[in-house]
Protein backbone atom coordinates (compact mmCIF):
# COMPACT_ATOMS: atom_id res chain seq x y z
CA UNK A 1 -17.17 17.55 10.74
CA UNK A 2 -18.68 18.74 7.38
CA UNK A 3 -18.60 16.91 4.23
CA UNK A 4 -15.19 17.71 2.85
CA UNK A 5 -11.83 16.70 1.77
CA UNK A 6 -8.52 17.51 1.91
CA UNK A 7 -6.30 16.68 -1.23
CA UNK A 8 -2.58 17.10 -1.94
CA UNK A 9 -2.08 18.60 -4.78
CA UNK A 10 1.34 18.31 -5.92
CA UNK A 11 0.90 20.48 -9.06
CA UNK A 12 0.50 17.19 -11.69
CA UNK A 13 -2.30 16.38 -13.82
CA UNK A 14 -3.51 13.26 -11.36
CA UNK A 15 -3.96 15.64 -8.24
CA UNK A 16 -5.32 18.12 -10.31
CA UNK A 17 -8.31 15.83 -11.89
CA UNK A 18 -8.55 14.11 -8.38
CA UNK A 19 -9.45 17.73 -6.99
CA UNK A 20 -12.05 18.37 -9.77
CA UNK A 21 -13.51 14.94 -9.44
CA UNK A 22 -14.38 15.47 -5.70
CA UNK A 23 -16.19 18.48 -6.48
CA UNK A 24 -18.36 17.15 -8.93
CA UNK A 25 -19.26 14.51 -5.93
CA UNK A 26 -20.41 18.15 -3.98
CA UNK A 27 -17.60 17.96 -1.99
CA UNK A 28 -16.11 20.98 0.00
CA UNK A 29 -12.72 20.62 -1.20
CA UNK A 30 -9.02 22.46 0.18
CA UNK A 31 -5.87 22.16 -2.02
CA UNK A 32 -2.73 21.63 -0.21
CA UNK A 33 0.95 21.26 -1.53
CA UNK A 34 3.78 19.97 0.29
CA UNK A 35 6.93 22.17 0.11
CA UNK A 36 10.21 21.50 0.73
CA UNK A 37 12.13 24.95 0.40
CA UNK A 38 15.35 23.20 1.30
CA UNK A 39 14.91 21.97 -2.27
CA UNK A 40 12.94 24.51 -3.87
CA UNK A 41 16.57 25.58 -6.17
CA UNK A 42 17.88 22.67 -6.39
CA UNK A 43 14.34 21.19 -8.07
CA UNK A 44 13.80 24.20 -10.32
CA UNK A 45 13.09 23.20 -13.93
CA UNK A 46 13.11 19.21 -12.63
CA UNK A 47 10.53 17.20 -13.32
CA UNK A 48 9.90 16.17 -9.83
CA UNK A 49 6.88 16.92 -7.46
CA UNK A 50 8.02 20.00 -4.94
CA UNK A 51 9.84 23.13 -7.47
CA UNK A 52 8.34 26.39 -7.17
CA UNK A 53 6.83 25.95 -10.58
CA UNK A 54 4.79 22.86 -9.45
CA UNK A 55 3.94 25.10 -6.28
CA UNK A 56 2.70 27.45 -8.62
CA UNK A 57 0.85 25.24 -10.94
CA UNK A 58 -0.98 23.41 -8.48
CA UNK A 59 -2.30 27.00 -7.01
CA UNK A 60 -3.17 27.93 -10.44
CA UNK A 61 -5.24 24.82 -10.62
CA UNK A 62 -6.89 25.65 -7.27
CA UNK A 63 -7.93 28.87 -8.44
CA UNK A 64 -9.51 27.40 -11.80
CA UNK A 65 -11.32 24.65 -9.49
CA UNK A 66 -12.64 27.45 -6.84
CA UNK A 67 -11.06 26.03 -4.14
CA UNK A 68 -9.05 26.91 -0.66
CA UNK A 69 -5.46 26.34 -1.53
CA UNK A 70 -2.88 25.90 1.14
CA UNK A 71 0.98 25.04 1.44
CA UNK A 72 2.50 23.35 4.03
CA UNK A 73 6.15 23.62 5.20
CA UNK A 74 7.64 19.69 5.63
CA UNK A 75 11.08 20.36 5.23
CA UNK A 76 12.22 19.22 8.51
CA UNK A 77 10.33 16.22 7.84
CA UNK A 78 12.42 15.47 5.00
CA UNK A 79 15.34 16.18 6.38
CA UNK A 80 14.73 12.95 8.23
CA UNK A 81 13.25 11.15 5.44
CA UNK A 82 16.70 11.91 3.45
CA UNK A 83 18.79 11.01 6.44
CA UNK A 84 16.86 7.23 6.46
CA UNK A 85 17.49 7.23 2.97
CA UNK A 86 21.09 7.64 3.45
CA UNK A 87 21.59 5.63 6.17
CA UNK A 88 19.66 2.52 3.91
CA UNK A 89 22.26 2.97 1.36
CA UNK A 90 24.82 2.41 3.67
CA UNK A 91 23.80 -0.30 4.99
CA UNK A 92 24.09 -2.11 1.81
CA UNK A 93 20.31 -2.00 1.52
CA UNK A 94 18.17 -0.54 -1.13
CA UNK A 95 15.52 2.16 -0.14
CA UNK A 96 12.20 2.69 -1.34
CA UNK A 97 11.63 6.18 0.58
CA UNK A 98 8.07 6.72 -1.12
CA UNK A 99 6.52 3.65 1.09
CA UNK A 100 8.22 5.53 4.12
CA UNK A 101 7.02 9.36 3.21
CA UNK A 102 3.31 8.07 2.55
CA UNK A 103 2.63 6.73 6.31
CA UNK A 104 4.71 8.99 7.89
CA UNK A 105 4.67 12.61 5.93
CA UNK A 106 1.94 12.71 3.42
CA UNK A 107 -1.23 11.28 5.14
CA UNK A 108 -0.24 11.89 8.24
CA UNK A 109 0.46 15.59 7.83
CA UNK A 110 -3.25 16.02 5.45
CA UNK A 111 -5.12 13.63 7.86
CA UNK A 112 -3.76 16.57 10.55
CA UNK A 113 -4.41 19.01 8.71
CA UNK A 114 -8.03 18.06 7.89
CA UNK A 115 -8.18 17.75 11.44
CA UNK A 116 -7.69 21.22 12.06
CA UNK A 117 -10.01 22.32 9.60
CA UNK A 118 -12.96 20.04 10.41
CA UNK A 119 -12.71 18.06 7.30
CA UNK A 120 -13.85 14.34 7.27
CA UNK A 121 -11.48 12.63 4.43
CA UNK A 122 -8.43 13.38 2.86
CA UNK A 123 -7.19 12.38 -0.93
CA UNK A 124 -4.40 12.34 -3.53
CA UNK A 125 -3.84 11.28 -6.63
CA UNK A 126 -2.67 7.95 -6.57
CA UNK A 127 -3.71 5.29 -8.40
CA UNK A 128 -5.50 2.56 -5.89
CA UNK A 129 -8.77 2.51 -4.19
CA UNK A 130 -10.71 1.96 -1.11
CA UNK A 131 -13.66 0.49 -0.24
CA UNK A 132 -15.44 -0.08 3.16
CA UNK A 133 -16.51 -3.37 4.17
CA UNK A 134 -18.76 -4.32 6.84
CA UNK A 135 -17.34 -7.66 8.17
CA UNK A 136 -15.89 -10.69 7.37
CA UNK A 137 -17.20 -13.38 4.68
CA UNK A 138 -16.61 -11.44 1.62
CA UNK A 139 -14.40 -13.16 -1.34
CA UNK A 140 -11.31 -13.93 0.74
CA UNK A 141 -12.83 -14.69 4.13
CA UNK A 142 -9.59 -13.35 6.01
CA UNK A 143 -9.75 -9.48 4.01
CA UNK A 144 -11.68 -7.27 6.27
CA UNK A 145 -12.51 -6.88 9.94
CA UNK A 146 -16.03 -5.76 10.70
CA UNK A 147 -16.09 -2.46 9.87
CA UNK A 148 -12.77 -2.25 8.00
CA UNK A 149 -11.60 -0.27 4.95
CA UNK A 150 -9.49 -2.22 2.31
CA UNK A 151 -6.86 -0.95 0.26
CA UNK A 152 -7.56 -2.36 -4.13
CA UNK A 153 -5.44 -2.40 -6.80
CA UNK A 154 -6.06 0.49 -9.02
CA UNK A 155 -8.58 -0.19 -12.13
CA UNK A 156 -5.48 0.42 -14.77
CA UNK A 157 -2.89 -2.51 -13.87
CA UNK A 158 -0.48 0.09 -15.73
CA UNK A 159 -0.90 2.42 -13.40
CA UNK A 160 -1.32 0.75 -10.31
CA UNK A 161 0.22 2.46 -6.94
CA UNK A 162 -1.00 0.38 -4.67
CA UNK A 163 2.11 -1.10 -3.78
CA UNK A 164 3.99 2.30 -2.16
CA UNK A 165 1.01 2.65 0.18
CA UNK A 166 1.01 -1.03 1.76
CA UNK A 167 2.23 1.12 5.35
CA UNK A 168 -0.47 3.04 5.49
CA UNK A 169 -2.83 2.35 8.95
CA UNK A 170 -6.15 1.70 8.97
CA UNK A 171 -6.88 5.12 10.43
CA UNK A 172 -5.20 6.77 7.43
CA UNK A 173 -6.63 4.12 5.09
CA UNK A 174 -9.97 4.60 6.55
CA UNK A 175 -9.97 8.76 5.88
CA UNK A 176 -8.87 8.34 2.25
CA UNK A 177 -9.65 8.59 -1.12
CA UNK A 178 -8.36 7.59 -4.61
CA UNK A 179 -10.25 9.69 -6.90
CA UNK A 180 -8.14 8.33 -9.55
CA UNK A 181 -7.98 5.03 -9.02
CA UNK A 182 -10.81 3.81 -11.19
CA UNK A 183 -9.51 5.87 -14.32
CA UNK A 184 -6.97 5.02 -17.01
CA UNK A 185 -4.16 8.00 -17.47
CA UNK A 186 -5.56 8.62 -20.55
CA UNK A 187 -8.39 9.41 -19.32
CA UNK A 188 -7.64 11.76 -17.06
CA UNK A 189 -5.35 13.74 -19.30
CA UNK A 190 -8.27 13.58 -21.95
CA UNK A 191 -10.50 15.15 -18.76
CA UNK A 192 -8.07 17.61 -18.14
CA UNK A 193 -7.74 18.56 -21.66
CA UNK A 194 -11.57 19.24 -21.62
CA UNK A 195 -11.22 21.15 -18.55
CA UNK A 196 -8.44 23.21 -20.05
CA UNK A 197 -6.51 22.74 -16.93
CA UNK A 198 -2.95 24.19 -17.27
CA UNK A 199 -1.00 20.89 -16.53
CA UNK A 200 -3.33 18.53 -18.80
CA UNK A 201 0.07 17.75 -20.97
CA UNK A 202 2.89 18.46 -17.92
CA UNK A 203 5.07 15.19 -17.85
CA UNK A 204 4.80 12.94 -15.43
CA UNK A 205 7.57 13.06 -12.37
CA UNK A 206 9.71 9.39 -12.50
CA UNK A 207 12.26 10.29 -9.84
CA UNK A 208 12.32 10.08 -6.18
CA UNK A 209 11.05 13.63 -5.48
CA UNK A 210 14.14 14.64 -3.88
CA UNK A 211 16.59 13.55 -6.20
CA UNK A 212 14.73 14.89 -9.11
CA UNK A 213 17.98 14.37 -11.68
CA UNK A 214 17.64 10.49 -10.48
CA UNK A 215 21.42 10.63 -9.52
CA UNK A 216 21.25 9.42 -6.00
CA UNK A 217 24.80 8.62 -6.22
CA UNK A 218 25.53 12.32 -6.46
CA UNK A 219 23.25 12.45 -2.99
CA UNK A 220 24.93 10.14 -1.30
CA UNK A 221 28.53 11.51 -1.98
CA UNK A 222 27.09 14.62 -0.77
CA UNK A 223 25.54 13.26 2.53
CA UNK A 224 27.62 10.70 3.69
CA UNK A 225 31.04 11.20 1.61
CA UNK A 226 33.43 9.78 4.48
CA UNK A 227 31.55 6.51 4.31
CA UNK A 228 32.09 5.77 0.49
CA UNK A 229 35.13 3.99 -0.12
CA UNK A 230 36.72 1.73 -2.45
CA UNK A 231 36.74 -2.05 -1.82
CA UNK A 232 36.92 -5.28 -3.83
CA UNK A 233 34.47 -6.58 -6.15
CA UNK A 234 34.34 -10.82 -5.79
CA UNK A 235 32.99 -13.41 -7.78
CA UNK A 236 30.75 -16.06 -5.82
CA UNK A 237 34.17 -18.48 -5.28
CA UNK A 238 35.79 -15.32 -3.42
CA UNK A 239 37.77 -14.37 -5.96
CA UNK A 240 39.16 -10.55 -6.50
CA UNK A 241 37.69 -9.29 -9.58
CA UNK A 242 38.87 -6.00 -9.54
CA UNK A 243 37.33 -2.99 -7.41
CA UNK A 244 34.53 -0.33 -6.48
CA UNK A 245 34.48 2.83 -5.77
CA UNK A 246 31.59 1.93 -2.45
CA UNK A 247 29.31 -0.40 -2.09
CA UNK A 248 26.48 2.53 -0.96
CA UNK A 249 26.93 3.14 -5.06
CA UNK A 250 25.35 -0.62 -6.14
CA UNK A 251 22.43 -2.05 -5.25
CA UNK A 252 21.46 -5.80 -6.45
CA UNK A 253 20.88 -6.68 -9.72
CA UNK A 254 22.95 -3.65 -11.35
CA UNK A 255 25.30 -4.49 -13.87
CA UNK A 256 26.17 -1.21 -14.94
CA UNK A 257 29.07 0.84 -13.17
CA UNK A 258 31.14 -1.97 -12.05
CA UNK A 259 34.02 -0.54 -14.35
CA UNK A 260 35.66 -4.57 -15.00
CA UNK A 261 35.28 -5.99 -18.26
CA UNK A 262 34.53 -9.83 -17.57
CA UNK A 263 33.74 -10.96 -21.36
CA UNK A 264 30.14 -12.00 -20.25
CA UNK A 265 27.72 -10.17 -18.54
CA UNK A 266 27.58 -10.34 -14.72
CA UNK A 267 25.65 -8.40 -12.17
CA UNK A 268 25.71 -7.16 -8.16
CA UNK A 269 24.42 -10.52 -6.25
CA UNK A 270 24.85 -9.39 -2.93
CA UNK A 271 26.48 -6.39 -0.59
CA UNK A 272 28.66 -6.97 1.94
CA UNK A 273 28.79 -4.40 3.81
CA UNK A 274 30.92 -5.72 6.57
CA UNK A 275 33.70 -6.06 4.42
CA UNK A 276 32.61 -2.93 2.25
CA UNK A 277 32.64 -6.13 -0.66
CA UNK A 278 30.51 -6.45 -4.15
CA UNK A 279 29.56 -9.97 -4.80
CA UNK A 280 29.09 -10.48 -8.36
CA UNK A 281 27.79 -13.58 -10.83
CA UNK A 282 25.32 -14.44 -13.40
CA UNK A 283 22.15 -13.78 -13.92
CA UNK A 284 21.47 -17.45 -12.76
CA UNK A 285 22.62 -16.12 -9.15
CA UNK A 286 19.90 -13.24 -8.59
CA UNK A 287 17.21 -16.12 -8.64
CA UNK A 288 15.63 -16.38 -5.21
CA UNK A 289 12.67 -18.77 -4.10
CA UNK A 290 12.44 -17.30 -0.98
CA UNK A 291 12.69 -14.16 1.57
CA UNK A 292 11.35 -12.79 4.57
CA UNK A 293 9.80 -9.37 5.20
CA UNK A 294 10.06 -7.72 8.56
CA UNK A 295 7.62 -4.92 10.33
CA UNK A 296 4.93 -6.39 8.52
CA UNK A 297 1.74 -3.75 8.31
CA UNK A 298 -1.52 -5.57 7.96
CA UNK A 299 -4.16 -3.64 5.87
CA UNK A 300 -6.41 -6.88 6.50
CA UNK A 301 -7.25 -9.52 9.03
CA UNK A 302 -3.93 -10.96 10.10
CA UNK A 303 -3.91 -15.03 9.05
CA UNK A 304 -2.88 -17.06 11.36
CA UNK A 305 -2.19 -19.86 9.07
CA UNK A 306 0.08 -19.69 6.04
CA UNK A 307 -1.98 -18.85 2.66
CA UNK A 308 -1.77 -18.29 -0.88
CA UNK A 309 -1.11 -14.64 -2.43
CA UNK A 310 0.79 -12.68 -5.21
CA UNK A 311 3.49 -10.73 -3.88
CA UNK A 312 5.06 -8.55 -5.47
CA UNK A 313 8.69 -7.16 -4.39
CA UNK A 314 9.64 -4.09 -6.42
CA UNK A 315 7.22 -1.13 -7.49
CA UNK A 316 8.02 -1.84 -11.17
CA UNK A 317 7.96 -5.64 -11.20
CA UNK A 318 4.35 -7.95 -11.53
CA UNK A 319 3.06 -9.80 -8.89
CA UNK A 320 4.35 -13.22 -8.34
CA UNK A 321 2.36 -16.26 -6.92
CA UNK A 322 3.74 -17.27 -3.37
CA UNK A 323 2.78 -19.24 -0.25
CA UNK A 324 2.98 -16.71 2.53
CA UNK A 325 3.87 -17.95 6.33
CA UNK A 326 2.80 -15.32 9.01
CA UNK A 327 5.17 -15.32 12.11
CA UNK A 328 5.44 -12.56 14.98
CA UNK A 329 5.81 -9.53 13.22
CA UNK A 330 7.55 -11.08 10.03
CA UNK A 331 6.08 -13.12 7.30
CA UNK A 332 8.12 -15.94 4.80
CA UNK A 333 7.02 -15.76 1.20
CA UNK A 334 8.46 -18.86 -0.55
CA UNK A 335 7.42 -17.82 -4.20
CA UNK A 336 6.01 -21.14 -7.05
CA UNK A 337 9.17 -19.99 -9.58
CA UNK A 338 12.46 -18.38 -8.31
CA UNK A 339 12.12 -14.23 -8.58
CA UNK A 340 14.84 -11.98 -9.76
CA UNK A 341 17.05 -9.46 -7.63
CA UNK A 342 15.52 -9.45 -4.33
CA UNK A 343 16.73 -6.65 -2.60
CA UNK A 344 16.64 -6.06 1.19
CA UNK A 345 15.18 -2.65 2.31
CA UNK A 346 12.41 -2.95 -0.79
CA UNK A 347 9.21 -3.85 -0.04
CA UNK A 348 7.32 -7.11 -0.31
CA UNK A 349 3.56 -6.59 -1.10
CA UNK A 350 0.86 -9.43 -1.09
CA UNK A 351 -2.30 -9.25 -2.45
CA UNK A 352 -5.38 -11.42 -2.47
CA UNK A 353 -6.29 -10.25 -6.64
CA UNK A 354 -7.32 -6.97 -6.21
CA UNK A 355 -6.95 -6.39 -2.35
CA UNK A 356 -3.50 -5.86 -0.87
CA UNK A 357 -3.38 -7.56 2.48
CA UNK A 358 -0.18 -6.04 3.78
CA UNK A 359 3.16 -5.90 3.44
CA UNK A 360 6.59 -5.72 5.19
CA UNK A 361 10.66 -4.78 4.39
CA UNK A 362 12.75 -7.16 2.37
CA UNK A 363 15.55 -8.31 4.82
């Protein structure tokens, strides 16, 4: 293979001064955005990753930088991710489709398409790094197989993305690079500034890239509208409070939307989906001690005895210290202080400081 990289280059600033750092390193680099034309209207003018106008900005960018620049079609792909998505929702669980697409769409699809062309590593722009270690007996002692890459928190805590790429595999993990990861966003818009690249002030996209006006409400009424229906909302005792208009529509912790004045605020405890019920209390009721995570991916030597890491359990939320039991396939995290709105079908992340060891889905 020759000494080159594929990045995805989804038309944003961080992709775009990821693509211009590898070539400084004398890297061959190739451009490639992800495009979703089932979308491509809907996502006009949206400030999401996949409209035409990124499509267009990230070639632009390409052409500044000198490099190949190629698109590739993953709308069937997406189709799928959309319909897990969905189906989450209605289980009474609460999605994080990001952790899914990463794995399963975006490195998988650049690590094959590198393949095809001969290149050796691919790279976006997220905010984490890697780093190759040669065998055990490094600061954790349990962190790295011989010969192992390891997956670090990025250098900006602000900006950290570490968390929505705990399911990557080693082989992915192994082929990749974080260009940005040891740069603050203000630095890399300052870069890009200097570089006079088009999208050095562009916002950045907040919303899951297919619901780019962040209503996935309106989504699911669209995709599974004979599933959403009304049912009671219940205090912790049982008791009718009023009703909902489906529980797809909540997910814990909301208090917004529940439509029943209750003279002191109250929030979504639980979903019942069984019953199609919302279980509602204080804010007393969303603290939780403990959880388990299933379909655990390990990004580092698998303990086989419990141990001691943060874990974090939402993308947005810090770290929280926790005792973490290993079992077959699952893990228990019994956290030092209770943690607030645990909601099954996020993700719960540990890390050893810097180095995320793995990670698994809240049930």
């Amino acid at each position: 293979m020759s000494h080159s990289t594929v990045i995805a280059m989804s038309g944003g600033v961080d992709s775009s001064v990821a693509a211009h750092l590898l070539k400084q390193q004398g890297r061959d680099v190739t451009g490639v955005f992800f495009w979703k034309p089932t979308y491509a209207d809907y996502c006009e003018g949206a400030a999401s990753c996949c409209s035409p106008a990124d499509a267009h900005d990230a070639a632009r960018v390409a052409e500044m930088l000198g490099i190949d620049f190629h698109v590739i079609n993953v709308a069937a792909e997406f189709e799928h991710l959309i319909d897990l998505f969905c189906r989450e929702y209605d289980a009474g669980r609460t999605p994080n489709p990001c952790t899914v697409c990463n794995p399963t769409i975006k490195f998988a699809k650049l690590i094959e398409f590198a393949d095809r062309i001969g290149a050796e590593q691919v790279a976006t722009g997220h905010y984490a790094r890697t780093e190759h270690r040669g065998g055990r007996g490094d600061h954790s002692g349990r962190g790295d197989r011989n010969g192992h890459s390891v997956l670090l928190r990025a250098a900006d805590p602000a900006k950290d993305q570490s968390y929505v790429l705990f399911a990557l595999t080693q082989d992915q993990l192994a082929r990749t690079v974080f260009p940005c990861g040891g740069m603050s966003k203000p630095d890399i818009r300052r870069l890009a500034a200097e570089l006079r690249l088009p999208v050095h002030d562009k916002p950045d996209s907040q919303e899951i890239c297919f619901v780019p006006d962040n209503d996935y409400r309106r989504l699911l009424r669209e995709r599974i509208p004979d599933s959403i229906k009304p049912g009671p909302v219940c205090g912790l005792d049982g008791a009718v409070l009023g009703e909902h208009p489906g529980v797809q529509l909540f997910t814990i912790g909301q208090r917004h939307g529940l439509r029943i004045a209750f003279g002191k605020p109250m929030y979504v405890v639980r979903l019942d989906r069984d019953t199609n019920t919302v279980i509602v209390g204080p804010d007393s009721a969303l603290m939780r001690r403990e959880l388990t995570v299933s379909q655990v991916n390990w990004l580092a030597e698998p303990p086989a005895e419990p141990f001691r890491a943060q874990v974090k359990i939402r993308y947005m939320q810090p770290a929280r210290p926790a005792t973490v039991t290993p079992m077959d396939g699952k893990a228990q995290i019994e956290f030092d202080e209770p943690v607030r709105a645990v909601a099954p079908g996020q993700a719960g992340v540990f890390y050893d400081d810097e180095m995320l060891l793995g990670g698994g889905w809240i049930e």
